[in-house]
C-alpha atoms as a PDB file:
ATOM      1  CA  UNK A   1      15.714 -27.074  -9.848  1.00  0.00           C
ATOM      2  CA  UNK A   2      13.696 -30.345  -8.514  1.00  0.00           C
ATOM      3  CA  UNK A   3      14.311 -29.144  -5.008  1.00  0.00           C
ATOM      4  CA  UNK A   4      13.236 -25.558  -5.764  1.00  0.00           C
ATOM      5  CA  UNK A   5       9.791 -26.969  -7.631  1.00  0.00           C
ATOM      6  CA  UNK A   6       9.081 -28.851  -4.237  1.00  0.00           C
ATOM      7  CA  UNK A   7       9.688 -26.060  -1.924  1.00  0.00           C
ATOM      8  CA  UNK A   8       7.663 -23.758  -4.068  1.00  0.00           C
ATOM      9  CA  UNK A   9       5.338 -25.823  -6.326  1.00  0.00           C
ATOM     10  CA  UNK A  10       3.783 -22.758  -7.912  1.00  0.00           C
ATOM     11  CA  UNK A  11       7.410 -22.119  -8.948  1.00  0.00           C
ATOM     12  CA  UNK A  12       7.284 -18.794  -7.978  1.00  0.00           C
ATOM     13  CA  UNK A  13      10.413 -16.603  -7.863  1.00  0.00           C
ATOM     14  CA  UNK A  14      11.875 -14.953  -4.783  1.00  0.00           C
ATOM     15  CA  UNK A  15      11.626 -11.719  -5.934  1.00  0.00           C
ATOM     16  CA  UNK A  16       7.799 -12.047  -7.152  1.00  0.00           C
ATOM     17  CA  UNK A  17       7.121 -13.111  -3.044  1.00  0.00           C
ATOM     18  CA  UNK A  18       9.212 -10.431  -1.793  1.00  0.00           C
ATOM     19  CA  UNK A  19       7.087  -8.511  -4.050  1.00  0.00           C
ATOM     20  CA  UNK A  20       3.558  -9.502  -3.159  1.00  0.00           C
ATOM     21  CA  UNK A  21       4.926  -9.871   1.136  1.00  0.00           C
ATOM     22  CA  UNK A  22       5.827  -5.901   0.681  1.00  0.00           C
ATOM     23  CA  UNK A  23       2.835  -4.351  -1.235  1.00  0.00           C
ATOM     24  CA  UNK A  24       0.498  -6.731   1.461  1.00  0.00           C
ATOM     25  CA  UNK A  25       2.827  -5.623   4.457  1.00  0.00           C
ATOM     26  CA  UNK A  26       1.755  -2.084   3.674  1.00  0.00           C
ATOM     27  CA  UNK A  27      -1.865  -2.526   2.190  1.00  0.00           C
ATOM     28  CA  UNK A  28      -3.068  -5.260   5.051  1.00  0.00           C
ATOM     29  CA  UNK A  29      -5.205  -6.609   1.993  1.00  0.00           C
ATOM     30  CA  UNK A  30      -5.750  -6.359  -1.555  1.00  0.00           C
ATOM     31  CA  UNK A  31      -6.237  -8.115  -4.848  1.00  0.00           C
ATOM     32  CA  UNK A  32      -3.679  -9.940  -6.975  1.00  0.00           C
ATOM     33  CA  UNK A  33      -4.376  -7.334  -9.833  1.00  0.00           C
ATOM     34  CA  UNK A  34      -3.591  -4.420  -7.190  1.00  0.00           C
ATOM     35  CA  UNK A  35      -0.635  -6.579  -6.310  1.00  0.00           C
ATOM     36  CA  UNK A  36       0.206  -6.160  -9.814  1.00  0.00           C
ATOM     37  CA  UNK A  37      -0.558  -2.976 -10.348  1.00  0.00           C
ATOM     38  CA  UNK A  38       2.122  -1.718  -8.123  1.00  0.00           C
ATOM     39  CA  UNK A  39       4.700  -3.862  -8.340  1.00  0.00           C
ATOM     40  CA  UNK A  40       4.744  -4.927 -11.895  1.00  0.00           C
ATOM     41  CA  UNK A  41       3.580  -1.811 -13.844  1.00  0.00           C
ATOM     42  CA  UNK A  42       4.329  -3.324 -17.096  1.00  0.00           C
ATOM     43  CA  UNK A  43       2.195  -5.889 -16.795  1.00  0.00           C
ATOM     44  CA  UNK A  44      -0.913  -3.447 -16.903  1.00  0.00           C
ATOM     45  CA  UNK A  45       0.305  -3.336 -20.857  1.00  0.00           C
ATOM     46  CA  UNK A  46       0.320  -6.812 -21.412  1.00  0.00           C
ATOM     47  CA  UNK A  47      -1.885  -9.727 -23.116  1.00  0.00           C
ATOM     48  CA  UNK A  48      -3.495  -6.966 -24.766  1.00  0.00           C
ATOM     49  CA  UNK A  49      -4.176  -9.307 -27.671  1.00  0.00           C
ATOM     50  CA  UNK A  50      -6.906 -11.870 -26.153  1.00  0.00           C
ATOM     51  CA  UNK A  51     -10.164 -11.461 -26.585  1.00  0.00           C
ATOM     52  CA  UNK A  52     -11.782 -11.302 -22.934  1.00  0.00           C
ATOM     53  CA  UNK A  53     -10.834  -8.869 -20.242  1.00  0.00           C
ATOM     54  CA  UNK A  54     -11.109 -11.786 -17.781  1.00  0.00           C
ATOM     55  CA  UNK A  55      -8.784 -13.387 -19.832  1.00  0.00           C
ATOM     56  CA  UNK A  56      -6.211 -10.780 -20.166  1.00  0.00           C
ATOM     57  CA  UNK A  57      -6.267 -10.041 -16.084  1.00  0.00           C
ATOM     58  CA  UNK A  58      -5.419 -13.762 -15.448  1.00  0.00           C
ATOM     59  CA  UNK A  59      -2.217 -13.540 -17.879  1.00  0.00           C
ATOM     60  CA  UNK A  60      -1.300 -10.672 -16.077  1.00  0.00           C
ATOM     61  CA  UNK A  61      -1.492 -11.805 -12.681  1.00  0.00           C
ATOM     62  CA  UNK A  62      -0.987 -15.255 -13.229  1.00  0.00           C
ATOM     63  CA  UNK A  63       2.941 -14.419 -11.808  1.00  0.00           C
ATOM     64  CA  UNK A  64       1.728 -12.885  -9.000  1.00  0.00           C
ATOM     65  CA  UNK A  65      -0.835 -15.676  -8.099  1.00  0.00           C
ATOM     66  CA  UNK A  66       1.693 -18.199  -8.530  1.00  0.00           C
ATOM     67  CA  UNK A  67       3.808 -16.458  -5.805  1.00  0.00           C
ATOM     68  CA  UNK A  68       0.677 -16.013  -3.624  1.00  0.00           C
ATOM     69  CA  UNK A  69       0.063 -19.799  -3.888  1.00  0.00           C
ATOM     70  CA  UNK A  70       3.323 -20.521  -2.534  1.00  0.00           C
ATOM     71  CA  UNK A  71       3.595 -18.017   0.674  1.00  0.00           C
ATOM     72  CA  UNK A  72       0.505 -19.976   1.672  1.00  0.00           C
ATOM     73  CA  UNK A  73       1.953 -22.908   1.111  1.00  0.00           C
ATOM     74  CA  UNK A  74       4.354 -21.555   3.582  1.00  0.00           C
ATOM     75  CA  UNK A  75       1.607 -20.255   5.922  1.00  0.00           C
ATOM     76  CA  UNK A  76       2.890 -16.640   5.298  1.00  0.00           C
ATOM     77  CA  UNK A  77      -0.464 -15.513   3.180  1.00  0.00           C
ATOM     78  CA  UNK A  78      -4.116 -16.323   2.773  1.00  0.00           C
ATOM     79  CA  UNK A  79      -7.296 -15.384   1.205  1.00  0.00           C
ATOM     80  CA  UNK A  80      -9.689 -13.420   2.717  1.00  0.00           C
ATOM     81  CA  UNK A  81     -12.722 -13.641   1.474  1.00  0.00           C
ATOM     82  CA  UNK A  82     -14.307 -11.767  -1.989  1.00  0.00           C
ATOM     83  CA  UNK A  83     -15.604  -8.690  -3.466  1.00  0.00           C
ATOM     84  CA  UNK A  84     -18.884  -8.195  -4.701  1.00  0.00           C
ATOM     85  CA  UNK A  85     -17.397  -8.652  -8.430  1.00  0.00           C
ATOM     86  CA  UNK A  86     -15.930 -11.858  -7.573  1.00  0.00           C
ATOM     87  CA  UNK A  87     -12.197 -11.068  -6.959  1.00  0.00           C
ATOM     88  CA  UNK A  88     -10.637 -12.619  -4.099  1.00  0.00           C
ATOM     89  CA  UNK A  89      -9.045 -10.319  -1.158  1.00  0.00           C
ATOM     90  CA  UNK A  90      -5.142 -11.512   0.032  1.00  0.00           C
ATOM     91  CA  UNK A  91      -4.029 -10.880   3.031  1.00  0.00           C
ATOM     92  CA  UNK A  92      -0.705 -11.762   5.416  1.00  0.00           C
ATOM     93  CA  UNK A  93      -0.901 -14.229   8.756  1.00  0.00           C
ATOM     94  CA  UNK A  94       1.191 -12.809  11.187  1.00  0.00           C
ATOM     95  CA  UNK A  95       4.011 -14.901   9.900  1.00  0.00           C
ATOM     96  CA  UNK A  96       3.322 -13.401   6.739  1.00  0.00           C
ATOM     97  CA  UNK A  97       3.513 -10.326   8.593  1.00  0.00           C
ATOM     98  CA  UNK A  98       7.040 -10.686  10.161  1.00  0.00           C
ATOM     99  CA  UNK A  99       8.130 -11.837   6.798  1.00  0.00           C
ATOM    100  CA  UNK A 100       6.944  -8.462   5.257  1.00  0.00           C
ATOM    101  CA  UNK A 101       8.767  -6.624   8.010  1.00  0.00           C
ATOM    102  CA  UNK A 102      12.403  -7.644   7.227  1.00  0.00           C
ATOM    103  CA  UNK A 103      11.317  -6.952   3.091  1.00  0.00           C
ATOM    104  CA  UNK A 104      10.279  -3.173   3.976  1.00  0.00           C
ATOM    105  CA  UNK A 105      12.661  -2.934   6.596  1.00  0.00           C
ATOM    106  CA  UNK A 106      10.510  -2.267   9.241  1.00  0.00           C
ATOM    107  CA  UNK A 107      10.306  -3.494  13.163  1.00  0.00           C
ATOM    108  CA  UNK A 108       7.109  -5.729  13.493  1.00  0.00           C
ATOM    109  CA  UNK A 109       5.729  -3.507  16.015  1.00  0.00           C
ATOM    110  CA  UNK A 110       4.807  -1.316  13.396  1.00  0.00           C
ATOM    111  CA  UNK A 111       3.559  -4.078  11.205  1.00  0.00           C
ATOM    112  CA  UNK A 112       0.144  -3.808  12.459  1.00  0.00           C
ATOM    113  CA  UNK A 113      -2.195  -6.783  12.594  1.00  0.00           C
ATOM    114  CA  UNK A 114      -3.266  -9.271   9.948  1.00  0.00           C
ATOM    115  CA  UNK A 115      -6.566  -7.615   7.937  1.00  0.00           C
ATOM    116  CA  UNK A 116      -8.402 -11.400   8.572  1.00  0.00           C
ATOM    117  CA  UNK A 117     -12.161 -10.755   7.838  1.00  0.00           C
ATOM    118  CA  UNK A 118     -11.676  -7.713   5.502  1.00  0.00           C
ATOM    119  CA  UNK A 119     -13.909  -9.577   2.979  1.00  0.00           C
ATOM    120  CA  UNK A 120     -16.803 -10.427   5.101  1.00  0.00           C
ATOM    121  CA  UNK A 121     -18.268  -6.882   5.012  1.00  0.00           C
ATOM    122  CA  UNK A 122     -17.506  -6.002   1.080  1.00  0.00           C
ATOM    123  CA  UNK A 123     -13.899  -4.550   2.053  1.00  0.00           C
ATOM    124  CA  UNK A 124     -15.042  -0.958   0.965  1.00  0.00           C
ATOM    125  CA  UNK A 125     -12.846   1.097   2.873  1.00  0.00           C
ATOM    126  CA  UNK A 126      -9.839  -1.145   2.251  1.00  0.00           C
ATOM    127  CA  UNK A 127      -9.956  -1.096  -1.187  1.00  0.00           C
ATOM    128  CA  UNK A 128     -10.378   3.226  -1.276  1.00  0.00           C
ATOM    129  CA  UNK A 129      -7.115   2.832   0.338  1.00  0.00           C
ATOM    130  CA  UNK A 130      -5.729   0.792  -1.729  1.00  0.00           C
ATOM    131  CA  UNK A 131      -7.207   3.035  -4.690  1.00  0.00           C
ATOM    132  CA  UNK A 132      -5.213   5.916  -3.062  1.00  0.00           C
ATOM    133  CA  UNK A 133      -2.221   4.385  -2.452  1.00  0.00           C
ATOM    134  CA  UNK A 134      -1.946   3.347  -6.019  1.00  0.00           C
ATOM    135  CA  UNK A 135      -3.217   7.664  -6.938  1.00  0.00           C
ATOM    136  CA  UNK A 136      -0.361   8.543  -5.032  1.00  0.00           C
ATOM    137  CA  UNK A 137       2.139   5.871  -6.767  1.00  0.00           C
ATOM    138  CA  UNK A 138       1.916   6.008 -10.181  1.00  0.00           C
ATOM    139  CA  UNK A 139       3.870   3.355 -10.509  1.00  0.00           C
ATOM    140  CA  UNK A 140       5.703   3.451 -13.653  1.00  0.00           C
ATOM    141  CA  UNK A 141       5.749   0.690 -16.216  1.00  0.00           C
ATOM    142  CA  UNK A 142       9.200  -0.355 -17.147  1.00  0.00           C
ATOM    143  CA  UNK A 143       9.442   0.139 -20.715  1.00  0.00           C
ATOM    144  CA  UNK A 144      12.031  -2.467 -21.793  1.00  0.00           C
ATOM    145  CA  UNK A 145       9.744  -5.107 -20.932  1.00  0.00           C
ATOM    146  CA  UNK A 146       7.175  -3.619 -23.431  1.00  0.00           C
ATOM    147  CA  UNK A 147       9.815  -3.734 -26.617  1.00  0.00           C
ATOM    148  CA  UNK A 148       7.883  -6.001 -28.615  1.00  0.00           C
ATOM    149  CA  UNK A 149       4.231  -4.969 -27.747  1.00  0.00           C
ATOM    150  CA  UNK A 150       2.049  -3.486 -30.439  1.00  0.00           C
ATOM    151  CA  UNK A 151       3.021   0.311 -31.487  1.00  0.00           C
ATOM    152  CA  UNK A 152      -0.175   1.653 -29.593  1.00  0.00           C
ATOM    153  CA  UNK A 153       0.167  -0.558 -26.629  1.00  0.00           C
ATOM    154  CA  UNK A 154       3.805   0.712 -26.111  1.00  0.00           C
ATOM    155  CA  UNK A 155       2.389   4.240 -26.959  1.00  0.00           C
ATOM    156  CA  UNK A 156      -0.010   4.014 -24.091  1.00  0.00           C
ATOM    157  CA  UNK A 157       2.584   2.238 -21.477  1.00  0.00           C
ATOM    158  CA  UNK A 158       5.068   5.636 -22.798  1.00  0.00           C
ATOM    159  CA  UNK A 159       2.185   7.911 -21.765  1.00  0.00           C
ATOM    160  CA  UNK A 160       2.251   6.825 -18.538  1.00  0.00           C
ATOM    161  CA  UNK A 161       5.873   6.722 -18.030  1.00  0.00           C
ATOM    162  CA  UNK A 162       6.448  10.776 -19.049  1.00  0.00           C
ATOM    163  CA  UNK A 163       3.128  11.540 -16.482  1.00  0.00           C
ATOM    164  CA  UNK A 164       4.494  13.339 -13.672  1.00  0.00           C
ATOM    165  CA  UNK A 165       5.881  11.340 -10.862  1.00  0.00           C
ATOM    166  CA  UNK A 166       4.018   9.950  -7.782  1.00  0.00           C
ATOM    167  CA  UNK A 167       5.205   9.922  -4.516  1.00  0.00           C
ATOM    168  CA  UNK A 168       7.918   7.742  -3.336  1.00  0.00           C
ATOM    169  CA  UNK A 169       7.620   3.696  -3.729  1.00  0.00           C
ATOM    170  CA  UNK A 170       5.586   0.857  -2.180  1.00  0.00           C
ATOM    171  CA  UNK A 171       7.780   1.168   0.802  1.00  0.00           C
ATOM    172  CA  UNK A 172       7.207   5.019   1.494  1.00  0.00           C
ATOM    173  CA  UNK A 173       3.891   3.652   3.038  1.00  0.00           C
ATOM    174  CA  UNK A 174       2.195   2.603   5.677  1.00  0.00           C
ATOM    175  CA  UNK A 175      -1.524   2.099   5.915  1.00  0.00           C
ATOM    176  CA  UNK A 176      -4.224   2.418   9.474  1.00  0.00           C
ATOM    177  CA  UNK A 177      -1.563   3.462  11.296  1.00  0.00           C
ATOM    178  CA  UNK A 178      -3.089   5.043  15.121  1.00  0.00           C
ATOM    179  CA  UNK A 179      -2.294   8.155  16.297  1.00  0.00           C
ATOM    180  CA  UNK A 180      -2.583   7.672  19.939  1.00  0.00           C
ATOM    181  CA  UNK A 181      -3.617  10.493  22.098  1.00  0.00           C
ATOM    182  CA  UNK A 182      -2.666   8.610  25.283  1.00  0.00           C
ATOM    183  CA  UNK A 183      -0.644   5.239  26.320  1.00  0.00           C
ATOM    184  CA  UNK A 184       2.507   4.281  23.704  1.00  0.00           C
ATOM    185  CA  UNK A 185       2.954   3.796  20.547  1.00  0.00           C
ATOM    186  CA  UNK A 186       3.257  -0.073  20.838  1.00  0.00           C
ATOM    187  CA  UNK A 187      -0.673   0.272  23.129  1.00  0.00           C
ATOM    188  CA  UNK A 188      -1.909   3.101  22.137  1.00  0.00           C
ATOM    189  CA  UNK A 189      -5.112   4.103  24.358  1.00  0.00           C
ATOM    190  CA  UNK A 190      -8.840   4.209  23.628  1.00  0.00           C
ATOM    191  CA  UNK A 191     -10.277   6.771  21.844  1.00  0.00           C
ATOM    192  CA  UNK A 192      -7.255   7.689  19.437  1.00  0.00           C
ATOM    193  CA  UNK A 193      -7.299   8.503  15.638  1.00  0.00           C
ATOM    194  CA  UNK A 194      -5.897   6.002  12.811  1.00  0.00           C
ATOM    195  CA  UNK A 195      -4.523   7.615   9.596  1.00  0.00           C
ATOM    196  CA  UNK A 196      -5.682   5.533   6.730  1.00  0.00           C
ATOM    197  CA  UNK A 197      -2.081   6.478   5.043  1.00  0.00           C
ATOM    198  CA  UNK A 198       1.293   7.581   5.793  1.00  0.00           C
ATOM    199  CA  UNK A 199       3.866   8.309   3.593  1.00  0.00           C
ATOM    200  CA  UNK A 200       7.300   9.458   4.246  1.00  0.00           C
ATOM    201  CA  UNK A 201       8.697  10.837   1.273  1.00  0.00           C
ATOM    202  CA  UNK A 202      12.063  12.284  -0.233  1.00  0.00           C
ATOM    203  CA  UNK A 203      12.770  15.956   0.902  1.00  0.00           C
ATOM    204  CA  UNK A 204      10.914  18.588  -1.768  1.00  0.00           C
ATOM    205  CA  UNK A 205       8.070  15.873  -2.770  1.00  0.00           C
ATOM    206  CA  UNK A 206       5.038  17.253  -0.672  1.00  0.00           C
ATOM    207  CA  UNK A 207       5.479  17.390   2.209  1.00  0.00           C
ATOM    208  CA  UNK A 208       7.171  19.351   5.337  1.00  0.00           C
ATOM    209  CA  UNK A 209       9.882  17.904   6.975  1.00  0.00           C
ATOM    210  CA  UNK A 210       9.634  16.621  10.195  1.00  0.00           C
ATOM    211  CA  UNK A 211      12.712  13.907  10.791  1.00  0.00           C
ATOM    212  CA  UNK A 212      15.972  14.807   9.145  1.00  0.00           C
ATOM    213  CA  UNK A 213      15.980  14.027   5.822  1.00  0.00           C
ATOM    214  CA  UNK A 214      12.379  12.416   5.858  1.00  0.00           C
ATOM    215  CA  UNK A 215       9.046  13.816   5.047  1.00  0.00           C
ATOM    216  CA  UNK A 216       5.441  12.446   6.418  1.00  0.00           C
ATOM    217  CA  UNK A 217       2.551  12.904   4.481  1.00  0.00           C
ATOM    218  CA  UNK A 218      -1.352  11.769   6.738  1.00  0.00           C
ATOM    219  CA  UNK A 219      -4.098  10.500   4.125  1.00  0.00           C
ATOM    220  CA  UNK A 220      -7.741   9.913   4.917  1.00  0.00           C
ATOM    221  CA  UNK A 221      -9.428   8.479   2.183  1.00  0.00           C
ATOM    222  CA  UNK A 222     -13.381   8.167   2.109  1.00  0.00           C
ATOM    223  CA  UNK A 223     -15.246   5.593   0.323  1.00  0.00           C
ATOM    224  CA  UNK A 224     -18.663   7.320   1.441  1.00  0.00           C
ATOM    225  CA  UNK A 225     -18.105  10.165  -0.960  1.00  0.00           C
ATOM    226  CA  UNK A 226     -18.919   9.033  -4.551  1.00  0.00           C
ATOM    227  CA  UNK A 227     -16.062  11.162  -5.721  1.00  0.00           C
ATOM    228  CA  UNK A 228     -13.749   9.386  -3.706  1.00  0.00           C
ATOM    229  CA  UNK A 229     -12.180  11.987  -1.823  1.00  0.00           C
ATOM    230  CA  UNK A 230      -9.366  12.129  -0.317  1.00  0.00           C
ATOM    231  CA  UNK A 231      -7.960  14.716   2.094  1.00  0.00           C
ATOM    232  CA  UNK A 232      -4.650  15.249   3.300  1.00  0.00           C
ATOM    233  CA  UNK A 233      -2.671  17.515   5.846  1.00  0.00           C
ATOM    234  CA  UNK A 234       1.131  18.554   5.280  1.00  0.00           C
ATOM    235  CA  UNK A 235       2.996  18.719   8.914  1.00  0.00           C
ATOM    236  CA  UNK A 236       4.976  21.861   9.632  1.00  0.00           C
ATOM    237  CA  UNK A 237       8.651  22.517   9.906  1.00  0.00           C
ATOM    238  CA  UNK A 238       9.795  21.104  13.537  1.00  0.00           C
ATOM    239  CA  UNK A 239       9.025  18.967  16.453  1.00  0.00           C
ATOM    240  CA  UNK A 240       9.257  20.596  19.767  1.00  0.00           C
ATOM    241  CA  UNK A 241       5.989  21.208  21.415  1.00  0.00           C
ATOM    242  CA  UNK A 242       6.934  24.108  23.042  1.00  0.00           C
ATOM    243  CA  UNK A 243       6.754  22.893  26.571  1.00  0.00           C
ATOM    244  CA  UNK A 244       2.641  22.100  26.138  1.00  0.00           C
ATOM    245  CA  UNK A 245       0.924  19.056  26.205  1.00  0.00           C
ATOM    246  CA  UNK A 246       0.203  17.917  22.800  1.00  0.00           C
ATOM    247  CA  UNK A 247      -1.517  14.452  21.878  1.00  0.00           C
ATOM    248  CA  UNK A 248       0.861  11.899  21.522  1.00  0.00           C
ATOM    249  CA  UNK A 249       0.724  11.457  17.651  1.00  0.00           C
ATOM    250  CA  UNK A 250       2.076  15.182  17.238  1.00  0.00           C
ATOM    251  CA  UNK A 251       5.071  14.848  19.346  1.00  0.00           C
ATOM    252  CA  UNK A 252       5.740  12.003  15.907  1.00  0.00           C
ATOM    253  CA  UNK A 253       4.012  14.099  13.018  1.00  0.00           C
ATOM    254  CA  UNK A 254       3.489  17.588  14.598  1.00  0.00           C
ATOM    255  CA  UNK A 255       0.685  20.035  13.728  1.00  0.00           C
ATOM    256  CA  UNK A 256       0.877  23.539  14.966  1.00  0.00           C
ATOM    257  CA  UNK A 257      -2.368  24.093  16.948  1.00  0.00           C
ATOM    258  CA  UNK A 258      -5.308  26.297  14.944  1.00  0.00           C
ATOM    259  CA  UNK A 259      -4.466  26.849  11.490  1.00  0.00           C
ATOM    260  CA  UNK A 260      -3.981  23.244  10.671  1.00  0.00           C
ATOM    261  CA  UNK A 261      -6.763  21.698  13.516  1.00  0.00           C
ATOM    262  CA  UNK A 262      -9.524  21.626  11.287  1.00  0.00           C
ATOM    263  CA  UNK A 263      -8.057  19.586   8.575  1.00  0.00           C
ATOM    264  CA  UNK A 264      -6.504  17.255  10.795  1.00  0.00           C
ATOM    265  CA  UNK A 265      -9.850  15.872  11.892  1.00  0.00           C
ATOM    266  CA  UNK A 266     -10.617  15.291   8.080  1.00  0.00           C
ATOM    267  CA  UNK A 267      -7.563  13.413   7.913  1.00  0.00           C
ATOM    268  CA  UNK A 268      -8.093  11.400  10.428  1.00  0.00           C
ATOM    269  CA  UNK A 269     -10.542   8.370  11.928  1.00  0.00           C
END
């Protein structure tokens, strides 16, 4: 147990940093509360007896900062700077970021880079992202954990459990993900689009198919638009292009040309 204490002095489990290296793999950046938020639901229902909201956010998250301490002990995550309300942005180094890779199961070529800097300019459009991502969740709270809470805390945490179902889990996503029109995938060329979010989902959940047994789903969320908005195109059925030339991101997520063209600008930045 010594030994364990020394590597990780925050004490921090390997689960709760395989837990805060995948929800920063996809999100880039984000605050431990969002952390939170998605991967420990029940924790939202939590602490409800203390008097101060401050208060009750750090016994929430105090887990989750623990583990956040450690991975940059390790050099695998750091903070990046603040929002205007005081919470501190996390992001991954790109160790961090090859880390998150093999705990989502992805190549790092798709990893993207780290979000270094995020903070400096109030992290706006990062944390509408992050807003949708966690719209499109729902992450459910686990209601065995919530056993002894108070009858109207475990009321509220049941509430949320029966709500319809979001879509697929933290790994189902990937976030500023370019669309090249020209070069590769790994160098995509100038002048390309970035979805703000992907999600591949289970067949029947949204979205068309497009690989096999997968589904993609393109997000563009706006934080310009008090409201929030977020708009979202639905590939159709298929992938061959006919024999025309198509930008490249179609010949991945295709869009049949005119009914859908429109929207897919929207979608899209």
């Amino acid at each position: 147990m010594a030994g364990k204490r020394e590597e990780n002095p925050a004490g921090s489990s390997n689960n709760l940093r395989g837990d805060v290296l995948r929800v920063l793999g996809v999100l880039k950046v984000a605050t431990v509360e969002q952390i939170q938020q998605i991967s420990a639901p029940h924790m939202s229902y939590r602490h409800t007896d203390k008097e101060k909201p401050s208060e009750r956010k750090q016994a929430r998250t105090a887990s989750h900062l623990g583990a956040l301490s450690d991975l940059r002990k390790h050099g695998l995550a750091e903070n990046g700077g603040k929002l205007s309300g005081g919470d501190t942005l996390r992001n991954l180094t790109p160790m961090g970021l090859k880390a998150a890779a093999r705990e989502l199961g992805r190549p790092v070529g798709e990893m993207g880079d780290p979000a270094r800097g995020a903070g400096r300019t109030g992290a706006s459009h990062p944390m509408t992202v992050n807003e949708a991502v966690l719209a499109l969740l729902r992450p459910k709270p686990d209601l065995s954990e919530l056993a002894s809470e108070p009858a109207d805390v475990f009321a509220a945490a049941q509430a949320a459990f029966d709500a319809p179902a979001g879509l697929g889990t933290i790994a189902s996503y990937a976030t500023e993900v370019a669309l090249p029109a020209t070069g590769t995938w790994a160098d995509p060329g100038k002048g390309g689009a970035q979805a703000d979010i992907v999600i591949t989902a289970p067949r029947g959940r949204g979205a068309a198919a497009v690989r096999g047994d997968r589904q993609l789903l393109r997000v563009r969320a706006d934080p310009r638009r008090e409201d929030r908005q977020v708009h979202a195109v639905w590939p159709a059925e298929g992938e061959d292009t006919g024999g025309k030339e198509r930008p490249m991101w179609r010949t991945r997520w295709w869009v049949p040309e005119g009914r859908h063209s429109g929207r897919t600008r929207r979608c899209c930045s």
